[in-house]
Every structure is written in structure tokens, then in C-alpha cells.
N, C-alpha and C. Protein backbone atom coordinates (compact mmCIF):
# COMPACT_ATOMS: atom_id res chain seq x y z
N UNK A 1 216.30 96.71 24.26
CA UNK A 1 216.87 97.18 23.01
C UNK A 1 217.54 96.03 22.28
N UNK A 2 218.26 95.08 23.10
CA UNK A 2 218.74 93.96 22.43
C UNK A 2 218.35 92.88 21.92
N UNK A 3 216.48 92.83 22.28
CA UNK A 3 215.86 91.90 21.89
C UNK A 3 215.09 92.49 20.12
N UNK A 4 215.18 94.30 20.55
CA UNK A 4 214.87 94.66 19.13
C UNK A 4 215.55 94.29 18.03
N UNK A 5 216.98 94.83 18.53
CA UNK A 5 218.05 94.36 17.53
C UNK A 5 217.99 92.92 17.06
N UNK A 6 217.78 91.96 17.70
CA UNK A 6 217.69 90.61 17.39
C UNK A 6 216.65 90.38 16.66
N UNK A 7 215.38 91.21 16.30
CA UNK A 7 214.45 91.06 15.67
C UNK A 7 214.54 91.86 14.20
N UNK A 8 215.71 91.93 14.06
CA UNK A 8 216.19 92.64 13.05
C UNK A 8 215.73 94.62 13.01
N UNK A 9 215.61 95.46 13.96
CA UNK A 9 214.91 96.20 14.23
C UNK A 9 216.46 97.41 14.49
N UNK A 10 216.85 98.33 13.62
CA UNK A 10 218.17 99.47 13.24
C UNK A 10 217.44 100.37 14.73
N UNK A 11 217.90 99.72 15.81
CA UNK A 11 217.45 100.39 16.83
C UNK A 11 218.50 101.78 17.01
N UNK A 12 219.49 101.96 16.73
CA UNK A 12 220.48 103.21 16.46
C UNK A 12 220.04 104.07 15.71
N UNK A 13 219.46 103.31 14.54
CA UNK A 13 218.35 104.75 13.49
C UNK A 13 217.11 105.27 13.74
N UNK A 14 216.62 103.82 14.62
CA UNK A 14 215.36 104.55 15.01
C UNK A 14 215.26 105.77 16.13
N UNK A 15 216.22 105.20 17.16
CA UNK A 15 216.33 106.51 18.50
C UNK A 15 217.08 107.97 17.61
N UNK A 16 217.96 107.80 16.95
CA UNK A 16 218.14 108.85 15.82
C UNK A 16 217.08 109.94 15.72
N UNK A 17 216.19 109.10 14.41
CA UNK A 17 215.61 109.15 14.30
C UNK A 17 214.06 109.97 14.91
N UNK A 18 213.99 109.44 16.21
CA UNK A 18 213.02 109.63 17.57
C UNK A 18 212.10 109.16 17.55
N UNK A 19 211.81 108.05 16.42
CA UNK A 19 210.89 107.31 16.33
C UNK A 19 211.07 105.85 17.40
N UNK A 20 211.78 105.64 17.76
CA UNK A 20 212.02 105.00 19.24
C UNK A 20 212.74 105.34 20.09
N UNK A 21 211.90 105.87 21.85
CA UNK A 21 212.48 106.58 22.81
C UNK A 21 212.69 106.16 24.06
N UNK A 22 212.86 105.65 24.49
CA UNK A 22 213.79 104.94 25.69
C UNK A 22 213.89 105.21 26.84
N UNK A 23 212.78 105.76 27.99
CA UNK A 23 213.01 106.71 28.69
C UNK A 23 213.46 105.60 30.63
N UNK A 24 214.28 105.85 30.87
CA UNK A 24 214.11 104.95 32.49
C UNK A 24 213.25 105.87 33.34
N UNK A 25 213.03 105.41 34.32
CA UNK A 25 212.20 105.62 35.67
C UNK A 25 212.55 107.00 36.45
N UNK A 26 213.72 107.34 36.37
CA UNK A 26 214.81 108.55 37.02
C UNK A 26 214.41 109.73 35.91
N UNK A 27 213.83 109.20 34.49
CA UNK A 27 213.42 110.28 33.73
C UNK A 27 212.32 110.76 33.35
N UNK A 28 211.18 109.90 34.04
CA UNK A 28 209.62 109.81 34.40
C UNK A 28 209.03 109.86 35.22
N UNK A 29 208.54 108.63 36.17
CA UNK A 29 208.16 108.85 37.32
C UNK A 29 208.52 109.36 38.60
N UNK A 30 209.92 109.22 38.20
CA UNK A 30 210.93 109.70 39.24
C UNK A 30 211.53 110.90 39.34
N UNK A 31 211.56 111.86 37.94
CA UNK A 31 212.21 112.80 37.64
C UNK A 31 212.48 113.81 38.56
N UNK A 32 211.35 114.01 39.26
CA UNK A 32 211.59 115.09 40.54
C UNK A 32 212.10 114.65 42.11
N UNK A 33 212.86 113.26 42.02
CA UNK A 33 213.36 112.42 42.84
C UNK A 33 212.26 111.44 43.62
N UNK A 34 211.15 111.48 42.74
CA UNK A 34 210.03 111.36 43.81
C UNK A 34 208.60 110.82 42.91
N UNK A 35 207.84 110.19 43.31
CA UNK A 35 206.62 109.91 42.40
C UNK A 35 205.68 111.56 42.29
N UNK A 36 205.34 112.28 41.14
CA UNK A 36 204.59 113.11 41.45
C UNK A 36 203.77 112.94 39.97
N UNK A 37 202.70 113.13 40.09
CA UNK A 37 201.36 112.12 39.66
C UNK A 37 201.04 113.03 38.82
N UNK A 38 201.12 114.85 39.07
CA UNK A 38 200.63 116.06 38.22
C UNK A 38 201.72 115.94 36.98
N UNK A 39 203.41 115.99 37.67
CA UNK A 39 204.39 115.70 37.02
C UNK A 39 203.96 114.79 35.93
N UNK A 40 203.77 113.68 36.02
CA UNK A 40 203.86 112.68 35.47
C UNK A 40 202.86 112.62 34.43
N UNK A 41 201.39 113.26 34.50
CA UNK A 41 200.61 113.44 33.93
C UNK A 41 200.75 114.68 32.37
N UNK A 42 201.45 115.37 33.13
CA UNK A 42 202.11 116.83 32.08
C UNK A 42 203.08 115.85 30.91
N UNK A 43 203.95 114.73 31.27
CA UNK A 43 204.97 114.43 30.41
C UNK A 43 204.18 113.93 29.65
N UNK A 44 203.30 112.95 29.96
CA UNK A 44 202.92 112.05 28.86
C UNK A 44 202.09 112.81 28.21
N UNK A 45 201.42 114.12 28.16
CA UNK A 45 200.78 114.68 27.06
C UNK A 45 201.93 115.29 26.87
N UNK A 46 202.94 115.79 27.03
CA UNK A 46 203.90 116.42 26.41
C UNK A 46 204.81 115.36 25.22
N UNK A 47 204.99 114.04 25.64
CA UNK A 47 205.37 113.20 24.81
C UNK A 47 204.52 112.61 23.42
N UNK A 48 203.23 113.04 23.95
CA UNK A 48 202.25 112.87 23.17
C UNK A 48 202.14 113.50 22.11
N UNK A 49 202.34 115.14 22.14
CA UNK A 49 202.34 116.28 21.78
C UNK A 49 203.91 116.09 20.67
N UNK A 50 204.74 116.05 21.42
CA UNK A 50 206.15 115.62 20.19
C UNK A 50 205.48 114.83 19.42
N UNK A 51 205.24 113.77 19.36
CA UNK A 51 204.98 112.71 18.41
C UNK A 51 204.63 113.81 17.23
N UNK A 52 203.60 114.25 17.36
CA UNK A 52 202.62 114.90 16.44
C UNK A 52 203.70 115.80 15.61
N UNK A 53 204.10 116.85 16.86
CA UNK A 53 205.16 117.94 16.20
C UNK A 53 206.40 117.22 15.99
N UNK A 54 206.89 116.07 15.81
CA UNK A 54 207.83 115.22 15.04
C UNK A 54 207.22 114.70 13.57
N UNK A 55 206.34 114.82 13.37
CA UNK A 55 205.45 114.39 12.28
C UNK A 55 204.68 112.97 12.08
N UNK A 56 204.99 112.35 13.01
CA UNK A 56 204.61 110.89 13.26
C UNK A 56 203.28 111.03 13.36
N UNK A 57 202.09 110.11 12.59
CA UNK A 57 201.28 109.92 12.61
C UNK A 57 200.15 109.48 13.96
N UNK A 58 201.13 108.60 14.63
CA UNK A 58 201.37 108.04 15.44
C UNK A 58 201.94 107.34 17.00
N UNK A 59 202.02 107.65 18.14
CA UNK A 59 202.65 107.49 18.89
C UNK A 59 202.15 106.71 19.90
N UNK A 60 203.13 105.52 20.08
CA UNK A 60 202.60 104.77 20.62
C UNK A 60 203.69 104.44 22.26
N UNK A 61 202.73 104.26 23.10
CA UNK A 61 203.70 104.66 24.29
C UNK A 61 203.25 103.52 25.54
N UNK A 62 204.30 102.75 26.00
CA UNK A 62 204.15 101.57 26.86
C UNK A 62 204.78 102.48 27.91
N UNK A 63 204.04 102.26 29.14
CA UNK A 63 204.78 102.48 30.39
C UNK A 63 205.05 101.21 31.62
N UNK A 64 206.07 100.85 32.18
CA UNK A 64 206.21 100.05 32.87
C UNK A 64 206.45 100.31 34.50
N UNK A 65 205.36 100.79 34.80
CA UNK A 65 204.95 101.47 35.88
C UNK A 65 205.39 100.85 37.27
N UNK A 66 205.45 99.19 37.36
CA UNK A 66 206.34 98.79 38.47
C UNK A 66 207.65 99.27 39.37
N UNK A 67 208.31 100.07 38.42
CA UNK A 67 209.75 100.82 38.52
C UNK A 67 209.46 101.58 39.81
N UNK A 68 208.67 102.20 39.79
CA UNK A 68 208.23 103.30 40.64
C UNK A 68 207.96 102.69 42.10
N UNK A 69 207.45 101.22 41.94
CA UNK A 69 206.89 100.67 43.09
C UNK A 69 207.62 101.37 44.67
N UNK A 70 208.99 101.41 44.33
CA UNK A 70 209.65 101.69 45.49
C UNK A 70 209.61 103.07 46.34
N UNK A 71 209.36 103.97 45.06
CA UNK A 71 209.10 105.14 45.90
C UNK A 71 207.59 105.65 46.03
N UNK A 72 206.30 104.43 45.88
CA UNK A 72 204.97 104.99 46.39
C UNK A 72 204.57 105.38 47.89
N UNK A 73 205.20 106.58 48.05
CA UNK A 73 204.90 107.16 49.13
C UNK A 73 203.27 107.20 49.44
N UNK A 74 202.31 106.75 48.63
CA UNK A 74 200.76 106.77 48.70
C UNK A 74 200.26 106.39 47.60
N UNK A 75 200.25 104.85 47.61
CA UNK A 75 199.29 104.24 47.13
C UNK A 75 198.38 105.10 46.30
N UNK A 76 197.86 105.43 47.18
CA UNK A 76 196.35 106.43 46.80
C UNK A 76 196.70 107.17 45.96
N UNK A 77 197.87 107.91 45.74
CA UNK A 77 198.21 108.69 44.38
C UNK A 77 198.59 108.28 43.24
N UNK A 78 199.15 107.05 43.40
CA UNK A 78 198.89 106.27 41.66
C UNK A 78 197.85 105.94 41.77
N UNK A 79 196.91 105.32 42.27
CA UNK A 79 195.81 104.85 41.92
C UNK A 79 194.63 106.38 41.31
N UNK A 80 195.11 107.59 42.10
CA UNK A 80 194.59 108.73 41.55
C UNK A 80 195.30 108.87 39.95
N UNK A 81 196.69 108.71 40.37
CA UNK A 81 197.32 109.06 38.98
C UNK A 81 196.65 108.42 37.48
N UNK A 82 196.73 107.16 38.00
CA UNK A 82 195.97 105.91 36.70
C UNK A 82 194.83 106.55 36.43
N UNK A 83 194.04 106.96 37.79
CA UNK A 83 192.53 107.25 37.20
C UNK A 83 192.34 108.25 36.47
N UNK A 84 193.18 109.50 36.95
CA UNK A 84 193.12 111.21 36.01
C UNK A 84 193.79 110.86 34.59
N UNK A 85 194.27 109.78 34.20
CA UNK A 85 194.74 109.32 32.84
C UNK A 85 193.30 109.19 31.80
N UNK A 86 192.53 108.86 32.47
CA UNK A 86 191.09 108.33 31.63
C UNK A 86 191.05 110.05 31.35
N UNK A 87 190.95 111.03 32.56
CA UNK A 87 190.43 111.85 31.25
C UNK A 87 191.75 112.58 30.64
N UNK A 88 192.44 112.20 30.60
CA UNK A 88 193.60 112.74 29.60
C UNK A 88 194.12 111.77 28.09
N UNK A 89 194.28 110.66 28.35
CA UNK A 89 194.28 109.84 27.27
C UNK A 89 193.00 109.79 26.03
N UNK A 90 191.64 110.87 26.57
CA UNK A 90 190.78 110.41 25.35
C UNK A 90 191.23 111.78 24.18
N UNK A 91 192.17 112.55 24.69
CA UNK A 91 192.06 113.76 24.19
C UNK A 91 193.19 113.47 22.61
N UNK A 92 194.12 112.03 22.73
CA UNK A 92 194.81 111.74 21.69
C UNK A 92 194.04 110.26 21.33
N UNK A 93 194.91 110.44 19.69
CA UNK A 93 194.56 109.26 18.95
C UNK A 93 195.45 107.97 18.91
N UNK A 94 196.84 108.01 20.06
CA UNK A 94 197.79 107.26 20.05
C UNK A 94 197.31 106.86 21.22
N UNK A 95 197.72 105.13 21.07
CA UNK A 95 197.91 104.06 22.05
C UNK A 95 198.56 104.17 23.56
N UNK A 96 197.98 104.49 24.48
CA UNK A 96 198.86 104.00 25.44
C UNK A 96 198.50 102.62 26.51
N UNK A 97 199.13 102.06 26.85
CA UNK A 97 199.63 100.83 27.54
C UNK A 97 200.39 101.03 28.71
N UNK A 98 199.25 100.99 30.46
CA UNK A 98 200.12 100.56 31.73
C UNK A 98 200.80 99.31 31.59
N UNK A 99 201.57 99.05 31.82
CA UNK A 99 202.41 97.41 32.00
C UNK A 99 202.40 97.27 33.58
N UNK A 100 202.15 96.44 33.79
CA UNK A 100 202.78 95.74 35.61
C UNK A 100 202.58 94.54 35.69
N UNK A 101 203.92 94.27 36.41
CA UNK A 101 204.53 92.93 36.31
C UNK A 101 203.68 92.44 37.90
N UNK A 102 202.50 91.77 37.84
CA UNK A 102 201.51 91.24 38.96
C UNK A 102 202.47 90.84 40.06
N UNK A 103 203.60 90.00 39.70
CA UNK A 103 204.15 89.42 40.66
C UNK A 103 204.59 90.69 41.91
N UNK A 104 204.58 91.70 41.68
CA UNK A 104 205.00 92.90 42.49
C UNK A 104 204.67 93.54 43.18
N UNK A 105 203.08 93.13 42.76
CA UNK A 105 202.24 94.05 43.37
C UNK A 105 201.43 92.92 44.41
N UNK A 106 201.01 94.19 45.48
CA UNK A 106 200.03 92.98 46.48
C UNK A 106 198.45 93.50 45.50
N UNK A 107 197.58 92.39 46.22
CA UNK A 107 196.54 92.13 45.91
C UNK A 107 195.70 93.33 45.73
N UNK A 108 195.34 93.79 46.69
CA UNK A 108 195.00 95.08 47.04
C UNK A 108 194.84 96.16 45.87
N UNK A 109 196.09 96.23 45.56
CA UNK A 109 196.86 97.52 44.60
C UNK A 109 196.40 96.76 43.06
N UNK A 110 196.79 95.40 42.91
CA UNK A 110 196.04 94.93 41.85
C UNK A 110 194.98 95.14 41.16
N UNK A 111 194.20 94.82 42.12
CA UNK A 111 192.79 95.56 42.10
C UNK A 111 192.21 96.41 41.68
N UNK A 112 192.86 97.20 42.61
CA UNK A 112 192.70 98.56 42.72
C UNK A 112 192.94 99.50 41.20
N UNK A 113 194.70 98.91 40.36
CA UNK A 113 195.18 99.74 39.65
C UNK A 113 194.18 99.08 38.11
N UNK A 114 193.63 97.84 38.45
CA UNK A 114 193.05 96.81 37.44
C UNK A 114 191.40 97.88 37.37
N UNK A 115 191.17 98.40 38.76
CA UNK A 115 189.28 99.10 38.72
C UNK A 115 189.75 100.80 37.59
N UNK A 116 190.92 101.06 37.23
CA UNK A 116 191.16 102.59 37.17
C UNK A 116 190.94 102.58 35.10
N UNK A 117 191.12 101.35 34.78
CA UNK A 117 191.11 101.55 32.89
C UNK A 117 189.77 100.61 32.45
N UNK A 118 189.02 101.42 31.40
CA UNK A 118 187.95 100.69 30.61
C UNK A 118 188.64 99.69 30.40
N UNK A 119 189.46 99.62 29.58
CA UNK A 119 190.07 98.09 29.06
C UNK A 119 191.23 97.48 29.54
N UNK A 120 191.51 96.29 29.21
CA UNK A 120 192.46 95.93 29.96
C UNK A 120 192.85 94.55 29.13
N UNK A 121 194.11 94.16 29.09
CA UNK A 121 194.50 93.29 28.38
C UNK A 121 194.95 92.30 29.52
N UNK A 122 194.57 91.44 29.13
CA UNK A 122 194.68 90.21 30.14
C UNK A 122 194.79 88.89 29.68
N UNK A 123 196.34 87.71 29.94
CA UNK A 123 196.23 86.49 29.15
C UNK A 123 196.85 87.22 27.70
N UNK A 124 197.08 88.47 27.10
CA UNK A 124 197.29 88.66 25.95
C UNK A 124 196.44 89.30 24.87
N UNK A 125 194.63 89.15 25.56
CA UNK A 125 193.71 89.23 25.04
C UNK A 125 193.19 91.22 25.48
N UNK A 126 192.82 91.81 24.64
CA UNK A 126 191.81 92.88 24.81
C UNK A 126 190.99 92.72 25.49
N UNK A 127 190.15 93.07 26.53
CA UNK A 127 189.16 92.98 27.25
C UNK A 127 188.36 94.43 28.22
N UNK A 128 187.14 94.37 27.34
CA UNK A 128 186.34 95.65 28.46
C UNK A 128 186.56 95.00 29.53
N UNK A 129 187.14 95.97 30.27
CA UNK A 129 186.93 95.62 31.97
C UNK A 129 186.19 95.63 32.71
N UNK A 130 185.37 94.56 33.44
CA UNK A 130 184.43 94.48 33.90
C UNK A 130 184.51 94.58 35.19
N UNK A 131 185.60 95.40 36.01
CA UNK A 131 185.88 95.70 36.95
C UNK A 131 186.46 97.11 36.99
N UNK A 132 186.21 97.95 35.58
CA UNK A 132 186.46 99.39 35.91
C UNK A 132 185.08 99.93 36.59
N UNK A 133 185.79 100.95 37.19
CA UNK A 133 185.09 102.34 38.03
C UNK A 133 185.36 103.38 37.62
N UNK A 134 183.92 104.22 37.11
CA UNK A 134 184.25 105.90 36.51
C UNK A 134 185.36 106.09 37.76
N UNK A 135 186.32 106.89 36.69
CA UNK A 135 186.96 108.24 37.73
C UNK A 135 186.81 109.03 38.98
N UNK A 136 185.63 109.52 38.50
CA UNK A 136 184.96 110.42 39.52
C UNK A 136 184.60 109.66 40.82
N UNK A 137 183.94 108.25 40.55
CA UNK A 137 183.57 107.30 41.52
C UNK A 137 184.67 106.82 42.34
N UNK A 138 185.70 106.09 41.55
CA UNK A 138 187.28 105.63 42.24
C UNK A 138 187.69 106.70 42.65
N UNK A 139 187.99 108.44 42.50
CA UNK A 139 188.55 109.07 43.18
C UNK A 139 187.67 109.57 44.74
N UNK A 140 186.50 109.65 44.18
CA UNK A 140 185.79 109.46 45.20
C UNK A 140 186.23 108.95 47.15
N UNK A 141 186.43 107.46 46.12
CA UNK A 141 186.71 106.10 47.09
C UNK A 141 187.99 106.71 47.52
N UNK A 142 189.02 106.58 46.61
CA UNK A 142 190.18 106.76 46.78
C UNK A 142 190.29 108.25 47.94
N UNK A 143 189.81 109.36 47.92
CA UNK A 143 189.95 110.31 48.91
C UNK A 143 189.37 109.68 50.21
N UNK A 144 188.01 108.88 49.98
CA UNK A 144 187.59 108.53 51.35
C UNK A 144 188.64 107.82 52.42
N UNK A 145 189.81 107.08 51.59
CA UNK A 145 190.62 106.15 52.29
C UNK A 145 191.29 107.13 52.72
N UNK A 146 192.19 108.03 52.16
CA UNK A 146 193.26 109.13 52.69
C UNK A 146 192.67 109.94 53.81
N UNK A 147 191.21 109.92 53.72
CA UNK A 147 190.51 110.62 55.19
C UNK A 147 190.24 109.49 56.68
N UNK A 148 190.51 108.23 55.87
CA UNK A 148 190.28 107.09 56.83
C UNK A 148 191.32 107.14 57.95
N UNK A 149 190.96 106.86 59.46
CA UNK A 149 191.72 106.64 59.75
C UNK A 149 193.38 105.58 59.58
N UNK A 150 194.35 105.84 59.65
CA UNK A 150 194.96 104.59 59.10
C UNK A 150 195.10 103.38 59.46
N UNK A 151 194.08 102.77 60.47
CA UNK A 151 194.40 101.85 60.46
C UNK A 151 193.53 100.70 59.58
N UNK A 152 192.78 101.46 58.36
CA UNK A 152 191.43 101.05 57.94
C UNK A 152 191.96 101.39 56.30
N UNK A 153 193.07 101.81 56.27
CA UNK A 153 193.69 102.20 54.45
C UNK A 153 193.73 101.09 53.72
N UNK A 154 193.31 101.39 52.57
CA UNK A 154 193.44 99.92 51.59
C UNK A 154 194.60 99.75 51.00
């Protein structure tokens, strides 16, 4: 918020306003004390849905999904979560944006969360991802591991 303000940006009128919303981790991914992926999926079309019934043309929504890192009780369910986004994000005309800070994540999960979006911004740049996997295919995968024995989980 303080880097808005420094950019000359009436960040007090805009949250007013509700044209900028501010949400932490304890009020998203976490809300039910816990990562839950259905949860999490309901808000962001519900946030989606305000925009509209606020009158905003527009809504544009960054998530910084690292936050959560601590309470992934299963891998496998964000990586489900990211993927059931493809078919929920085509249903609006507003922007959304995963953020993750690489340094956080192991390799693996990189990967993994990098195979779940057509596009992907990388370096700064837009880019079809040439390492996405339909949905259906990654969840696929993704259930085969949760049936794997564990000592064979990705």
C-alpha cells in the first residue's frame, strides 16, 4: 500500500471506494484455518461477481499464493486447486494473476504449479506455456500420485 501511495495512488479513496481490496492470507486461503481449494475456488468467483455488482467494468485480481505455502497439507490439492481454476476463470472477462515467489518453492511444485496455466508470464514477458497440461490430464496425474504409494509422491 505504501509503495501505491508513493506512486501518487489516494489509496484511502480507492479501498473506500472498493475499487482497491486488500485481502491477507487468514482471509483467503486460510479462512477456514486451513487451505481448502473448493473454499477458495467459491471466493474468487464471488469476488469476481462483486466487481460486476459494484459496477466496475473490470476486475482485476493478483493472488500471492506463496502465503499459504505453510499450511499445504497436500501438495496435490493446490496443484488440483490451480488446475480447476482453468475451468472457472474462462467464465469472466477480468484478469487474474497466480504470483509465486520461485525462491519458495522446491522444484517439483514449480513445475508442477508452472504445467496447471495456458499462459504464463515469465522474465516479465507473456508467454503460451509450453509446459501446460489440459486439466483433465494433470488431474488425472495428480490423483494417480495421491493413490501412489508414498514413498513414490511427487
Amino acid at each position: 500500500l505504501g509503495r501505491l501511495e508513493r506512486a501518487g495512488v489516494d489509496v484511502k479513496e480507492m479501498q473506500r471506494t472498493r475499487q482497491l481490496e486488500v485481502a491477507t492470507p487468514q482471509q483467503t486461503y486460510l479462512r477456514h484455518g486451513r487451505f481448502d481449494k473448493d473454499a477458495m475456488l467459491a471466493l474468487i468467483q464471488e469476488a469476481l461477481k462483486a466487481g460486476t455488482a459494484l459496477g466496475f467494468p473490470l476486475t482485476r485480481m493478483i493472488a500471492h499464493a506463496e502465503s499459504a505455502l505453510e499450511d499445504w497439507a497436500s501438495v496435490n490439492d493446490w496443484i488440483e486447486y490451480e488446475t480447476r481454476l482453468n475451468d472457472v476463470l474462462p467464465r469472466y472477462d477480468d484478469p487474474v494473476i497466480c504470483t509465486y515467489d520461485a525462491n519458495l518453492l522446491s522444484a517439483a511444485i514449480a513445475v508442477d504449479i508452472l504445467r496447471t496455466h495456458p499462459v504464463a508470464i515469465i522474465g516479465g514477458l507473456l508467454h503460451e506455456n509450453p509446459f501446460f497440461v489440459p486439466p483433465r490430464t494433470l488431474l488425472q496425474e495428480v490423483v494417480g500420485r495421491s493413490e501412489a504409494p508414498r514413498a513414490y509422491r511427487g
